[in-house]
ModelCIF file with pLDDT and N, C-alpha, C, O atoms, coordinates in Angstrom:
data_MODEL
#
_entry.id   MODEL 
#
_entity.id                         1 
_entity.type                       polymer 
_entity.pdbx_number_of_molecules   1 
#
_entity_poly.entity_id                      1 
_entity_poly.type                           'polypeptide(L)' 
_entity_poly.nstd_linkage                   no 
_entity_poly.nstd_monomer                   no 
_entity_poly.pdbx_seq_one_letter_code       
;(UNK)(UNK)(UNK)(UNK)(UNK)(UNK)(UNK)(UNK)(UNK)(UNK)(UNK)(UNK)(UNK)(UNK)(UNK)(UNK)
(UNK)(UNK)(UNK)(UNK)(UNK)(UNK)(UNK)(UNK)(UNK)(UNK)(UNK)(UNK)(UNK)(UNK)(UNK)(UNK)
(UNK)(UNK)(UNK)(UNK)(UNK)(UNK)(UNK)(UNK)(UNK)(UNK)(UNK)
;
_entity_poly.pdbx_seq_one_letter_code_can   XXXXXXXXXXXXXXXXXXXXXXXXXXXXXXXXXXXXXXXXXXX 
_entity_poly.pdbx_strand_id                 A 
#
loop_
_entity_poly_seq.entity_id 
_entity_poly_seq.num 
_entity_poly_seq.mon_id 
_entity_poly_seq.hetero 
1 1  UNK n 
1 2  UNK n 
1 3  UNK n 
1 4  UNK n 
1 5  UNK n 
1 6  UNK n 
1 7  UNK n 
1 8  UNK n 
1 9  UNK n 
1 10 UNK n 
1 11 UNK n 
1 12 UNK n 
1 13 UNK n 
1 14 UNK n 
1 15 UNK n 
1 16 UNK n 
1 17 UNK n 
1 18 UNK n 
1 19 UNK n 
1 20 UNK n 
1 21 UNK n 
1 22 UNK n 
1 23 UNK n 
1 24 UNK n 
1 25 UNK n 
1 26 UNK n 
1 27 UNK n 
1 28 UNK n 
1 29 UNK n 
1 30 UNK n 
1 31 UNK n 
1 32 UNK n 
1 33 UNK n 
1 34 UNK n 
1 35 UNK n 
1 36 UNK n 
1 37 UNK n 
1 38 UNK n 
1 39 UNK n 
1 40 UNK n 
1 41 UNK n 
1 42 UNK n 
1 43 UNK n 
#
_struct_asym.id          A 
_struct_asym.entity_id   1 
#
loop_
_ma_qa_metric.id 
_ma_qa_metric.mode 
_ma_qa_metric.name 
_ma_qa_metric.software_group_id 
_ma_qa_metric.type 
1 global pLDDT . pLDDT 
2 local  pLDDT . pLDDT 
#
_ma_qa_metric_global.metric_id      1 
_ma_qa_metric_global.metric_value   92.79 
_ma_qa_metric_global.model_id       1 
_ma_qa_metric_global.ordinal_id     1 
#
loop_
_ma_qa_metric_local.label_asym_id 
_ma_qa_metric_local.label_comp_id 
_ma_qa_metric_local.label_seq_id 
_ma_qa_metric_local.metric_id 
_ma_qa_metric_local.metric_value 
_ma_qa_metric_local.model_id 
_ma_qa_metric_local.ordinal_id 
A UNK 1  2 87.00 1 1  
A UNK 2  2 87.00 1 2  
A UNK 3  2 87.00 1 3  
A UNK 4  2 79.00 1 4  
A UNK 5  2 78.00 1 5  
A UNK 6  2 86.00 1 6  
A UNK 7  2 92.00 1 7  
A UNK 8  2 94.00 1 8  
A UNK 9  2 96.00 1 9  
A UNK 10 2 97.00 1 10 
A UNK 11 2 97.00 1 11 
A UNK 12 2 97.00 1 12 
A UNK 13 2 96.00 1 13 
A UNK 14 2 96.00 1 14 
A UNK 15 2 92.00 1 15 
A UNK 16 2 89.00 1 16 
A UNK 17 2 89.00 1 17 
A UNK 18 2 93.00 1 18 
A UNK 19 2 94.00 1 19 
A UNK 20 2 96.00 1 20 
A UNK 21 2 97.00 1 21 
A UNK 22 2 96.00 1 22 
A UNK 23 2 96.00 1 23 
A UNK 24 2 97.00 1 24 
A UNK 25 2 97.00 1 25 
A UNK 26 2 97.00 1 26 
A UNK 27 2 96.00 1 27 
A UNK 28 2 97.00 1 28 
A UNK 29 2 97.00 1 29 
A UNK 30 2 96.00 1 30 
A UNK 31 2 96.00 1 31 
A UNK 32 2 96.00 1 32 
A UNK 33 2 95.00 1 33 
A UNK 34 2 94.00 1 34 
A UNK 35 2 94.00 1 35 
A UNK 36 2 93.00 1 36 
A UNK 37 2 87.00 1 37 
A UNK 38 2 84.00 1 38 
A UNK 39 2 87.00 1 39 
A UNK 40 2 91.00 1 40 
A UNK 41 2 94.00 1 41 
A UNK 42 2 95.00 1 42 
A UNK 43 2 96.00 1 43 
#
loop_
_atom_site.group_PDB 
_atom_site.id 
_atom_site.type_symbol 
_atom_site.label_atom_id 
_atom_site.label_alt_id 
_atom_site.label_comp_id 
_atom_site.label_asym_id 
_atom_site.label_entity_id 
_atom_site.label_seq_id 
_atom_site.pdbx_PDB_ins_code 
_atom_site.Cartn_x 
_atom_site.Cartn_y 
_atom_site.Cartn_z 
_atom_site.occupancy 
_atom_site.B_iso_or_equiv 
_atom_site.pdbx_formal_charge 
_atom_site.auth_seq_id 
_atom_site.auth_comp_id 
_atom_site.auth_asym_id 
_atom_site.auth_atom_id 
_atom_site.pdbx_PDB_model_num 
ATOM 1   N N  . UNK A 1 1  ? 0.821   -1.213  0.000   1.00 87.00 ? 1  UNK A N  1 
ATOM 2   C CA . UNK A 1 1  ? 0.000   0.000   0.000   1.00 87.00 ? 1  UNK A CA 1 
ATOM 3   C C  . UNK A 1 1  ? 0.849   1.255   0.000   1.00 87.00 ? 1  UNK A C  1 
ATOM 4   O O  . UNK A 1 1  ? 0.305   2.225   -0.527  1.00 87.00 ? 1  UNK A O  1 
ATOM 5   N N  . UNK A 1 2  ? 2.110   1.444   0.498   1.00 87.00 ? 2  UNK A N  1 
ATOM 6   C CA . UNK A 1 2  ? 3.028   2.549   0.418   1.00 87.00 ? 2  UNK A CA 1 
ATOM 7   C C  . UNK A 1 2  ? 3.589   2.470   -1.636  1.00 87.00 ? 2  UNK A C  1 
ATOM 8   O O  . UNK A 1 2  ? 4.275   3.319   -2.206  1.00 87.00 ? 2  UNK A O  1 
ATOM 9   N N  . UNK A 1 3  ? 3.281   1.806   -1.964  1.00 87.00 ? 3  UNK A N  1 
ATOM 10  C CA . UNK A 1 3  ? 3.909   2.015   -3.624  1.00 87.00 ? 3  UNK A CA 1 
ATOM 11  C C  . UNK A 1 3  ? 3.747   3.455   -3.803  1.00 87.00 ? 3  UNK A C  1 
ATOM 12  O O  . UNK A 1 3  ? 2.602   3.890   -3.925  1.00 87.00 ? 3  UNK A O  1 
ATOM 13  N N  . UNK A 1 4  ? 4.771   4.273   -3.835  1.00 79.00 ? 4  UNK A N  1 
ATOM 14  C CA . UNK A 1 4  ? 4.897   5.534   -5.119  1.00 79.00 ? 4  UNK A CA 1 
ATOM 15  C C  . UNK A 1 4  ? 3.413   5.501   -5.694  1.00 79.00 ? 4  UNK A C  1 
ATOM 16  O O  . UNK A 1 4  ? 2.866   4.441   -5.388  1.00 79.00 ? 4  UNK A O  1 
ATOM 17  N N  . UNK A 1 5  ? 2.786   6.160   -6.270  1.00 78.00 ? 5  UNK A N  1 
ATOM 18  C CA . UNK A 1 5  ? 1.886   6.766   -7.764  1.00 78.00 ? 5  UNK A CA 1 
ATOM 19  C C  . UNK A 1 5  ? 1.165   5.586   -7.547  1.00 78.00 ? 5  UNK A C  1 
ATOM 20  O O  . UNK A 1 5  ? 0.842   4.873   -6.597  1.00 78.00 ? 5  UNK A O  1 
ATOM 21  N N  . UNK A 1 6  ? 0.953   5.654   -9.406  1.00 86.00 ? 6  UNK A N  1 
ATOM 22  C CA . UNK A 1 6  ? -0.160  4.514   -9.368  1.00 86.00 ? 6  UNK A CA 1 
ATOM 23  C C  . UNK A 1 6  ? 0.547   2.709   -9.291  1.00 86.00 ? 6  UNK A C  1 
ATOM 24  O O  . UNK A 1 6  ? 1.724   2.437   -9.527  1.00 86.00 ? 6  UNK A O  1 
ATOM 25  N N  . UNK A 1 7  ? -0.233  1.979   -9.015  1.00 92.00 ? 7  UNK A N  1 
ATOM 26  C CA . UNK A 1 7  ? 0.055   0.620   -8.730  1.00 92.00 ? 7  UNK A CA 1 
ATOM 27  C C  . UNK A 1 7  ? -0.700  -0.068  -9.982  1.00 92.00 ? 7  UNK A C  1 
ATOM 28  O O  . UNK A 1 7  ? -1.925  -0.188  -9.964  1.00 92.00 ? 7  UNK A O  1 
ATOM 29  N N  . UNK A 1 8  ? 0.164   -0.562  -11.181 1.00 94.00 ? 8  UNK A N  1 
ATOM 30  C CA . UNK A 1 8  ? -0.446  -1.538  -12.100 1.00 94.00 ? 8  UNK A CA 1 
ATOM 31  C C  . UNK A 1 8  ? -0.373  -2.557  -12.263 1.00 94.00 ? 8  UNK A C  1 
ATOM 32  O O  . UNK A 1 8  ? 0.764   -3.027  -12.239 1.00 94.00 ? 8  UNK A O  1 
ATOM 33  N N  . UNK A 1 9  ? -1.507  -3.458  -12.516 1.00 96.00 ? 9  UNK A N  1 
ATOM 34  C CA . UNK A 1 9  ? -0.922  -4.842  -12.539 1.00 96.00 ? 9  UNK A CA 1 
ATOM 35  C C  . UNK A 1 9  ? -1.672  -5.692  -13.379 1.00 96.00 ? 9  UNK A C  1 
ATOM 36  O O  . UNK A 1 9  ? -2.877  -5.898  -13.232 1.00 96.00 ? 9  UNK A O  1 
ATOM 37  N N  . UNK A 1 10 ? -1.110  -6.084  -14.078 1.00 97.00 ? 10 UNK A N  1 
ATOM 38  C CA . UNK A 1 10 ? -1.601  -7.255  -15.145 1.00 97.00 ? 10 UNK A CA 1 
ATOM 39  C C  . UNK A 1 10 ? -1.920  -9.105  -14.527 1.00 97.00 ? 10 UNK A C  1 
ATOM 40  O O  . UNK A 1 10 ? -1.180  -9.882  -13.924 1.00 97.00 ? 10 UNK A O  1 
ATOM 41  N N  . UNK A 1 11 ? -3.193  -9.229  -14.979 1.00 97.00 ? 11 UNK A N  1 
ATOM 42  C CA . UNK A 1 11 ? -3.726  -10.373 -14.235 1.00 97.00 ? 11 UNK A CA 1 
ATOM 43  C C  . UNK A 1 11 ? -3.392  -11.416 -16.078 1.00 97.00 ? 11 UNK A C  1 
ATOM 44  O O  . UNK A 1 11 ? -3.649  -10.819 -17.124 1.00 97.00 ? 11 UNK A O  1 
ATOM 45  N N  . UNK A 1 12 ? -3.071  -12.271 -16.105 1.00 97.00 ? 12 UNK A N  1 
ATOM 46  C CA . UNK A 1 12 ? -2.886  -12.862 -17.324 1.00 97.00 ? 12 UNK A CA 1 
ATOM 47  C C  . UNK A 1 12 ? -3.826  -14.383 -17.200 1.00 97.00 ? 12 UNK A C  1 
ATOM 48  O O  . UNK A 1 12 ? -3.872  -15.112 -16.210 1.00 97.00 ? 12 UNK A O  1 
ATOM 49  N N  . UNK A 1 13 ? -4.522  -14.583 -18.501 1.00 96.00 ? 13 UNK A N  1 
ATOM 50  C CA . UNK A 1 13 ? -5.247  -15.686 -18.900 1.00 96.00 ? 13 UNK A CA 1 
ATOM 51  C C  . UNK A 1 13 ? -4.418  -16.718 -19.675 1.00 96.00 ? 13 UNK A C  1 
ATOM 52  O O  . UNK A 1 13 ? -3.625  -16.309 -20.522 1.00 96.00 ? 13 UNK A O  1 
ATOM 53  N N  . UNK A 1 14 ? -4.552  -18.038 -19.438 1.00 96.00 ? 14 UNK A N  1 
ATOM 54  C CA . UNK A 1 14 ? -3.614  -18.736 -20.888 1.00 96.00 ? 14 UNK A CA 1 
ATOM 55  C C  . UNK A 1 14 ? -4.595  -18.733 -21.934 1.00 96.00 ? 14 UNK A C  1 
ATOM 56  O O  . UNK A 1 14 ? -4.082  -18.548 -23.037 1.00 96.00 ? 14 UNK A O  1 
ATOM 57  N N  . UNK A 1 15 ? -6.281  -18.930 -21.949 1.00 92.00 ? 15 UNK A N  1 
ATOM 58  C CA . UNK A 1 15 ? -6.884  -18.700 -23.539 1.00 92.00 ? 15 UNK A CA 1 
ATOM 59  C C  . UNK A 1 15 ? -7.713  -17.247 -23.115 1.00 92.00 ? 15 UNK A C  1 
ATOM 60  O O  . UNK A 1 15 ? -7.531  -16.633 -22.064 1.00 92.00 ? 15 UNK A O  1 
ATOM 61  N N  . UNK A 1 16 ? -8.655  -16.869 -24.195 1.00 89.00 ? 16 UNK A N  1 
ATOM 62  C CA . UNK A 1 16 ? -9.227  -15.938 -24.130 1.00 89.00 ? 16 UNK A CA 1 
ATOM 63  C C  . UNK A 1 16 ? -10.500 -16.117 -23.092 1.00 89.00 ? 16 UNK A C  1 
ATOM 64  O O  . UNK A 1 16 ? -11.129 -17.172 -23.171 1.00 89.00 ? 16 UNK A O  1 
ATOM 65  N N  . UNK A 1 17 ? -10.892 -15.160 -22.153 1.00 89.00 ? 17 UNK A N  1 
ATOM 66  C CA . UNK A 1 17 ? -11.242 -15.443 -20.793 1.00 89.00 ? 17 UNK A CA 1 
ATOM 67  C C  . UNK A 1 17 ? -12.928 -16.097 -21.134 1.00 89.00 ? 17 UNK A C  1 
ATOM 68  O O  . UNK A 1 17 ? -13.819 -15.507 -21.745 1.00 89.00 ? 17 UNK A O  1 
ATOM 69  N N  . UNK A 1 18 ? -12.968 -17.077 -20.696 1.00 93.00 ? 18 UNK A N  1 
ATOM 70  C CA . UNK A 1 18 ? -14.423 -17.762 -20.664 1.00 93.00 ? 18 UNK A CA 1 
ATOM 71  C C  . UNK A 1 18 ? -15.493 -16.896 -18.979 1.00 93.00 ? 18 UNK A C  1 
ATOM 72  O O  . UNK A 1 18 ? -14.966 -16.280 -18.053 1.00 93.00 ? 18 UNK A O  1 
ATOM 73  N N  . UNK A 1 19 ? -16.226 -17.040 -19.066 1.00 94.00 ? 19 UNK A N  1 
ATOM 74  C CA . UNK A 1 19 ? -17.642 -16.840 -17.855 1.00 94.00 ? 19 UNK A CA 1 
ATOM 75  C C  . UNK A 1 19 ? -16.502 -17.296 -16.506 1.00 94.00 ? 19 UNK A C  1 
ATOM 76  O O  . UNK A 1 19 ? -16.334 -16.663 -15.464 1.00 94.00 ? 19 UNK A O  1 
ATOM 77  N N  . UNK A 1 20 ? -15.872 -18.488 -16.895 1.00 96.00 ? 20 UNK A N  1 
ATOM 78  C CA . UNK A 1 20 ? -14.922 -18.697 -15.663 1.00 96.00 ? 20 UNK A CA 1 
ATOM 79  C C  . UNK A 1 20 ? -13.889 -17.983 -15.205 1.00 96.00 ? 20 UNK A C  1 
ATOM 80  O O  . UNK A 1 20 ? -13.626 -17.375 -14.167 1.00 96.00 ? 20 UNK A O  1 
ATOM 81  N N  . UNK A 1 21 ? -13.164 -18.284 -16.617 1.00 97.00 ? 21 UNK A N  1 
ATOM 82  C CA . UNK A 1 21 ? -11.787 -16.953 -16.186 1.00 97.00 ? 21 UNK A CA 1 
ATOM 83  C C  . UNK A 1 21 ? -11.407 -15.663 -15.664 1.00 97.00 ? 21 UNK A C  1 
ATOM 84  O O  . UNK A 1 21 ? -10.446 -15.078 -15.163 1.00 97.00 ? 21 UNK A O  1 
ATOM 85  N N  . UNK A 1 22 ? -13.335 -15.388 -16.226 1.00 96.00 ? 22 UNK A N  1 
ATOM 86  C CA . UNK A 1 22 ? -13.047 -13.999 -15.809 1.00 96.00 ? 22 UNK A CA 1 
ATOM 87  C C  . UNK A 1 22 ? -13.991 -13.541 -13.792 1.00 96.00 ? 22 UNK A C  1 
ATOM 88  O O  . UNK A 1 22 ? -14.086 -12.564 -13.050 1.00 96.00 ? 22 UNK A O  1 
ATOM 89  N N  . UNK A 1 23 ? -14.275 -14.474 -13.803 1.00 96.00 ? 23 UNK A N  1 
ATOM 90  C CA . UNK A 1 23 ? -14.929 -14.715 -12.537 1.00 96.00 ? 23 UNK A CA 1 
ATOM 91  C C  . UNK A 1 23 ? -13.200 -14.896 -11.828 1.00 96.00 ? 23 UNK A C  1 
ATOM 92  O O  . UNK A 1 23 ? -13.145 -14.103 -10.888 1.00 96.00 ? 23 UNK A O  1 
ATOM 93  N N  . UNK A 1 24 ? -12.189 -15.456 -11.934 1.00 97.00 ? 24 UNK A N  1 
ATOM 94  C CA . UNK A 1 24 ? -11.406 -15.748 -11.435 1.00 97.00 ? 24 UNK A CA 1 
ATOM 95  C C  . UNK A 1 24 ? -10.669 -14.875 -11.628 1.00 97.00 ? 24 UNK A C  1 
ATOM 96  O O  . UNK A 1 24 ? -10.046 -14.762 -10.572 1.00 97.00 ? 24 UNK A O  1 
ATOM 97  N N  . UNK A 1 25 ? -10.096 -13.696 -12.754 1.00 97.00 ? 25 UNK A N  1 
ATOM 98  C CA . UNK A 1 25 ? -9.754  -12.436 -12.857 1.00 97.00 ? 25 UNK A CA 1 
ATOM 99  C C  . UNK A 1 25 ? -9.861  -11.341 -11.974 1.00 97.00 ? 25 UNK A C  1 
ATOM 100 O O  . UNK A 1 25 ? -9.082  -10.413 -11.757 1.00 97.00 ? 25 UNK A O  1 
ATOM 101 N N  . UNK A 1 26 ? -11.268 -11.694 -11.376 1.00 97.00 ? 26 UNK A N  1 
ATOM 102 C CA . UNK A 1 26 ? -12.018 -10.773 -10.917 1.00 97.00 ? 26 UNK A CA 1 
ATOM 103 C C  . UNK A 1 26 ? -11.572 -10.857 -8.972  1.00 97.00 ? 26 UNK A C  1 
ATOM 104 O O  . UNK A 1 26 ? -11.240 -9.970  -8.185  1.00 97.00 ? 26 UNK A O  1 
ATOM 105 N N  . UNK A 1 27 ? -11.773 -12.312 -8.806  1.00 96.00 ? 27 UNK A N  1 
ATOM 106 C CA . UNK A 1 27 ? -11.499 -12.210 -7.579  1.00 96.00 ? 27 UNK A CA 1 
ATOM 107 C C  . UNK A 1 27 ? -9.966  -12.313 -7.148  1.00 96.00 ? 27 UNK A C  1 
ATOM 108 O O  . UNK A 1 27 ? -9.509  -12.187 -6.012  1.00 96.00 ? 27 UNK A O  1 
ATOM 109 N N  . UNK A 1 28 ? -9.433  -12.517 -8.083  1.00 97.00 ? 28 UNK A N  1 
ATOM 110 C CA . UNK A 1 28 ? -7.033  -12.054 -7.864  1.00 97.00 ? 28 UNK A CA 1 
ATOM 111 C C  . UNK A 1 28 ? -7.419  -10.546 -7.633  1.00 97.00 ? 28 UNK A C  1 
ATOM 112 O O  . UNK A 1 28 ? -7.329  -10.141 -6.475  1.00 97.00 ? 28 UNK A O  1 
ATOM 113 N N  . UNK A 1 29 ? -7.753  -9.849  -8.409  1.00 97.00 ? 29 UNK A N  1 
ATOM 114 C CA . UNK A 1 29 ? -8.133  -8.344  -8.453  1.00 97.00 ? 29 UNK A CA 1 
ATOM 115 C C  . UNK A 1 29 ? -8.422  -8.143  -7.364  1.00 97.00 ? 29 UNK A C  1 
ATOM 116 O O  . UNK A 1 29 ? -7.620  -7.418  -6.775  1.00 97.00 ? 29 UNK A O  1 
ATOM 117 N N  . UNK A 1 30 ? -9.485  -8.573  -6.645  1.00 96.00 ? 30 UNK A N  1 
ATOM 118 C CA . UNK A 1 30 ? -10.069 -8.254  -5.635  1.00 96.00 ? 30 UNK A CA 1 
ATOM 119 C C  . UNK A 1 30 ? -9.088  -8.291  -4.522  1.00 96.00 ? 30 UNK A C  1 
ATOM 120 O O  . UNK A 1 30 ? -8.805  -7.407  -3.714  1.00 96.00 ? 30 UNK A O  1 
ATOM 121 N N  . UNK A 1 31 ? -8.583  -9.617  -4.659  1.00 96.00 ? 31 UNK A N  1 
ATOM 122 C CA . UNK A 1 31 ? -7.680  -10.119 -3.322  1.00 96.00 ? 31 UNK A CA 1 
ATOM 123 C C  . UNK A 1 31 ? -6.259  -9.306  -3.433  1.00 96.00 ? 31 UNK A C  1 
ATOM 124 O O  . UNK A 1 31 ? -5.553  -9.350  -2.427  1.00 96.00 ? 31 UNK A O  1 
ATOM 125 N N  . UNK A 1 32 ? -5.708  -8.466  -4.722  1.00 96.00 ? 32 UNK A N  1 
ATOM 126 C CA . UNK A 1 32 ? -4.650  -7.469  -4.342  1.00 96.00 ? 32 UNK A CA 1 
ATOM 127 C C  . UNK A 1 32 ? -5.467  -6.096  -4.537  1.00 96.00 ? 32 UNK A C  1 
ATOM 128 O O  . UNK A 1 32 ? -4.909  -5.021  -4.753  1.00 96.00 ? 32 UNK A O  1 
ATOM 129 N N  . UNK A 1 33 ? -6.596  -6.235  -4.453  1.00 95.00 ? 33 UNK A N  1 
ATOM 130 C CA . UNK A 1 33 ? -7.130  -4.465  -3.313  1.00 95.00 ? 33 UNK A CA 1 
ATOM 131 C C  . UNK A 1 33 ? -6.989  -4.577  -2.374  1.00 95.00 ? 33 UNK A C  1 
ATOM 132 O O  . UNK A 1 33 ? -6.244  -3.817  -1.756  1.00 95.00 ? 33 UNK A O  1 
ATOM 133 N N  . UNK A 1 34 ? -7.836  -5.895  -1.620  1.00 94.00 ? 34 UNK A N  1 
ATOM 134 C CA . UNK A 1 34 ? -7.404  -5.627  -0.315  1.00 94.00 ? 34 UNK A CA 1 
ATOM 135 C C  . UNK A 1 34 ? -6.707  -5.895  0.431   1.00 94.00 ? 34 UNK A C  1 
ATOM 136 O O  . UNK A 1 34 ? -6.912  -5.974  1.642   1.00 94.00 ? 34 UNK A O  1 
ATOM 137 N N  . UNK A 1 35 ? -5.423  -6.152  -0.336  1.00 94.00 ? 35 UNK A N  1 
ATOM 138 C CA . UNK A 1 35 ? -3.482  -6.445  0.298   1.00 94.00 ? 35 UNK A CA 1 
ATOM 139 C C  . UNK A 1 35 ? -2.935  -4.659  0.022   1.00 94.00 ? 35 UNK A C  1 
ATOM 140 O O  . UNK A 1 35 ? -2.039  -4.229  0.748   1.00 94.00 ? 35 UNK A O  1 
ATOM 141 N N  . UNK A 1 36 ? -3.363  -4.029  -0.717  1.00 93.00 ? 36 UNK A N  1 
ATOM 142 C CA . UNK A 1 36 ? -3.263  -2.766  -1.092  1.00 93.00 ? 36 UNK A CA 1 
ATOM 143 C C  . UNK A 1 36 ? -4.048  -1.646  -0.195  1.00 93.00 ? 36 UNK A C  1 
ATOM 144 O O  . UNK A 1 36 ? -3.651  -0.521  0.110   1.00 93.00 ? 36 UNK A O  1 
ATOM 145 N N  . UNK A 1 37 ? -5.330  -2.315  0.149   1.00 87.00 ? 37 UNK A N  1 
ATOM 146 C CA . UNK A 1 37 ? -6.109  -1.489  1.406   1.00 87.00 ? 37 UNK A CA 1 
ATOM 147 C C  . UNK A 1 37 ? -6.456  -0.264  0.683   1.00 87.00 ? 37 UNK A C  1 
ATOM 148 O O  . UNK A 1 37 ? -7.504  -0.337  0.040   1.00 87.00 ? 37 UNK A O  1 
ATOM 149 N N  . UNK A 1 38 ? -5.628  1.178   0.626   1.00 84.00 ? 38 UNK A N  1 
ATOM 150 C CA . UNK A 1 38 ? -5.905  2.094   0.324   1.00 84.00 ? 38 UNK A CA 1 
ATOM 151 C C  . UNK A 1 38 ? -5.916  2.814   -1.254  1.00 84.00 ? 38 UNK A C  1 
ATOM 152 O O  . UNK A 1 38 ? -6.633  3.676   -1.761  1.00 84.00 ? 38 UNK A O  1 
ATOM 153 N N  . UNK A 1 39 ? -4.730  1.996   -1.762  1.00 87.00 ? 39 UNK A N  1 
ATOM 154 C CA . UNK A 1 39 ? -4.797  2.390   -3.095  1.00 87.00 ? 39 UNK A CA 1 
ATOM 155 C C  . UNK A 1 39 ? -5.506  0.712   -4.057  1.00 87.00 ? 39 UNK A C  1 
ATOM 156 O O  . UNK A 1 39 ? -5.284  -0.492  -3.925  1.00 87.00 ? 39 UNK A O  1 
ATOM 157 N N  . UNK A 1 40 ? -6.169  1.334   -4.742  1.00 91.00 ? 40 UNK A N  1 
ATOM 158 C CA . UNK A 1 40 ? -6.761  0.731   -6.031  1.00 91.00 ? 40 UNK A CA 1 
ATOM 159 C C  . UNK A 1 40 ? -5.808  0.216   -7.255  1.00 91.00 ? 40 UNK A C  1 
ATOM 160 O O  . UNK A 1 40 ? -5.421  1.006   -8.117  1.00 91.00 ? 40 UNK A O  1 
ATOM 161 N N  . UNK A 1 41 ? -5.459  -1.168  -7.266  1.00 94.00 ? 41 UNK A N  1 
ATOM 162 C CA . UNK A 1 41 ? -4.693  -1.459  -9.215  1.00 94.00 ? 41 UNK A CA 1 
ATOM 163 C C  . UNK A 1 41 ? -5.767  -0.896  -10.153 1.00 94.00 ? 41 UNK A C  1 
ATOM 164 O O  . UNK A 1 41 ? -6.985  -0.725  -10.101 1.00 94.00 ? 41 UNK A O  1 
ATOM 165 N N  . UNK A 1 42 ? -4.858  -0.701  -10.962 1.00 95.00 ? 42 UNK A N  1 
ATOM 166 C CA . UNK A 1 42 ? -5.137  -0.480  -12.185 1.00 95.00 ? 42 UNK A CA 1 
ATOM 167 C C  . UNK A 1 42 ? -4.837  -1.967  -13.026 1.00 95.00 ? 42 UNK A C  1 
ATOM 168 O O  . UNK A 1 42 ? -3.708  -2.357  -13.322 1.00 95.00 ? 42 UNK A O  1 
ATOM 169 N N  . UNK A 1 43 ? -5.804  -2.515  -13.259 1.00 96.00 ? 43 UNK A N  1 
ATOM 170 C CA . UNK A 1 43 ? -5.867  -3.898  -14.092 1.00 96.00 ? 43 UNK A CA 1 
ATOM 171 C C  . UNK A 1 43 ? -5.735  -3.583  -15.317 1.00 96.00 ? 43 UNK A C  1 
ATOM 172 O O  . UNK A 1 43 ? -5.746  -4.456  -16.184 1.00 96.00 ? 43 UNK A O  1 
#
């Protein structure tokens, strides 16, 4: 949560994201907001 500026981060799929993948995209995302607490990634 102390990172400099903005915090980006690329979540990567091996095929193009199905109903699943992206359900699972969604919650990595989730789980480094709230390791980040105050600042927001930019996905």
């Amino acid at each position: 949560q102390r990172w400099l500026g903005d915090y980006q981060l690329t979540v990567a799929t091996p095929v193009f994201p199905t109903s699943e993948y992206a359900t699972w995209g969604a919650m990595v995302s989730q789980a480094a907001a709230v390791h980040l607490e105050y600042k927001t990634p930019q996905i």
